[in-house]
Protein backbone atom coordinates (compact mmCIF):
# COMPACT_ATOMS: atom_id res chain seq x y z
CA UNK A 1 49.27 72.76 149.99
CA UNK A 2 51.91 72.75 147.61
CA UNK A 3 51.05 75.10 144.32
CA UNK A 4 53.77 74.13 141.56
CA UNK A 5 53.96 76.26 138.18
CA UNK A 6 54.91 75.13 134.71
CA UNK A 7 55.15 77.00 131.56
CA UNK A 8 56.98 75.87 127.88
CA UNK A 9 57.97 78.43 125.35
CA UNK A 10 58.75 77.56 121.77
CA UNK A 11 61.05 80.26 120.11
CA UNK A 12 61.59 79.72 116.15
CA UNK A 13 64.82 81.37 114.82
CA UNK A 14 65.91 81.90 111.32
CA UNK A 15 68.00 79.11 111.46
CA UNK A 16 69.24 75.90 113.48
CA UNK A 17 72.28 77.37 113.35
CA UNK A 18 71.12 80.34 115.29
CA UNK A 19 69.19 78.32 117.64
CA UNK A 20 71.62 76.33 118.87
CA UNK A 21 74.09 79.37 119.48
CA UNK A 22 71.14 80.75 121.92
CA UNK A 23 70.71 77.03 123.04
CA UNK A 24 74.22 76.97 124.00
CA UNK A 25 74.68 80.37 125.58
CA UNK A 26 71.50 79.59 127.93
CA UNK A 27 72.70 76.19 128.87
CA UNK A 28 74.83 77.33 132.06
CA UNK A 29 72.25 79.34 133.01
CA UNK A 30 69.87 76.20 133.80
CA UNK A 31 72.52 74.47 135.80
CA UNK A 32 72.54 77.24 138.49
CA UNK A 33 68.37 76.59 139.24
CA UNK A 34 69.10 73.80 141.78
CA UNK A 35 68.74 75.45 144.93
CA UNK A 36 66.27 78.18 143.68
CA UNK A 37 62.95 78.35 143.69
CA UNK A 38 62.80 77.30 139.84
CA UNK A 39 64.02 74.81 137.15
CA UNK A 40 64.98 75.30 133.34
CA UNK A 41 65.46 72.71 130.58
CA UNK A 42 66.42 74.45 127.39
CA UNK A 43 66.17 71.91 124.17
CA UNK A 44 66.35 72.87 120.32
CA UNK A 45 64.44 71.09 117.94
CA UNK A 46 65.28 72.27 114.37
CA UNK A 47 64.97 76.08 114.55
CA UNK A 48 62.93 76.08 117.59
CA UNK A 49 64.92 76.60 120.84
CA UNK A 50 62.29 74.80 124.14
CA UNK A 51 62.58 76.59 127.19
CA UNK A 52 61.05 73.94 129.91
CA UNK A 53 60.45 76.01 133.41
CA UNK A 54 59.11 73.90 136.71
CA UNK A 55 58.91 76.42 139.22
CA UNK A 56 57.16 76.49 143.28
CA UNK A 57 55.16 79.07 142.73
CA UNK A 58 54.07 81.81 139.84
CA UNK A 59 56.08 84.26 141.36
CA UNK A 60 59.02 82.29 140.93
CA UNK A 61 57.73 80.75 137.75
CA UNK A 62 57.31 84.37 135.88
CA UNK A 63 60.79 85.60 137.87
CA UNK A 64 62.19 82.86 135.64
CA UNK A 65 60.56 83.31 132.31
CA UNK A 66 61.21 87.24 132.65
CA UNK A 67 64.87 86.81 133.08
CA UNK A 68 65.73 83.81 130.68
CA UNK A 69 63.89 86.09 128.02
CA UNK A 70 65.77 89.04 129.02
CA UNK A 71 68.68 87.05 128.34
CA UNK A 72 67.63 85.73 124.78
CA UNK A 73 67.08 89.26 124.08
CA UNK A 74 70.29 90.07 124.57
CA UNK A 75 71.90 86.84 122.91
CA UNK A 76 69.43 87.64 119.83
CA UNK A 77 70.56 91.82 120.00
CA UNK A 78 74.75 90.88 120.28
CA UNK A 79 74.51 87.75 117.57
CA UNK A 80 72.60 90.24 115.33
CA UNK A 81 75.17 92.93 116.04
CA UNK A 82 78.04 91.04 114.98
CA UNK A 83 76.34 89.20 112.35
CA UNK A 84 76.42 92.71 110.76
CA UNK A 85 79.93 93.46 111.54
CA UNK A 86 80.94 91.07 108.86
């Protein structure tokens, strides 16, 4: 029996701008799921940054999610942190 898990987040930033900076910094990120247990696509539509995950299992599936949104936290916390430095 094969159990597959699938989950799509919609994130809307202040800005395309800023979406497409988090877009961008995530993108490597989904090129490294090919032998794992888990697969990211990460779109932006406008403001709103898609994260697409296809995983084997929910285990793997909320492995994924908790890291990529780990990551965006700390994309959002540095971008706002320089933003400020200006």
């Amino acid at each position: 029996m094969i159990k597959r898990a699938s989950a799509i987040l919609r994130l809307k930033f202040p800005s395309a701008h800023e979406a497409e900076i988090m877009r961008s910094a995530l993108e490597p990120e989904t090129l490294s799921g090919l032998r794992y247990r888990s697969k990211v696509k990460v779109f932006r539509e406008e403001e709103t940054l898609l994260l697409v995950f296809n995983a084997k299992d929910t285990t793997a599936l909320r492995a994924s999610v908790n890291s990529y949104l780990n990551w965006l936290i700390s994309l959002v916390n540095i971008y706002n942190f320089l933003e400020n430095q200006k």
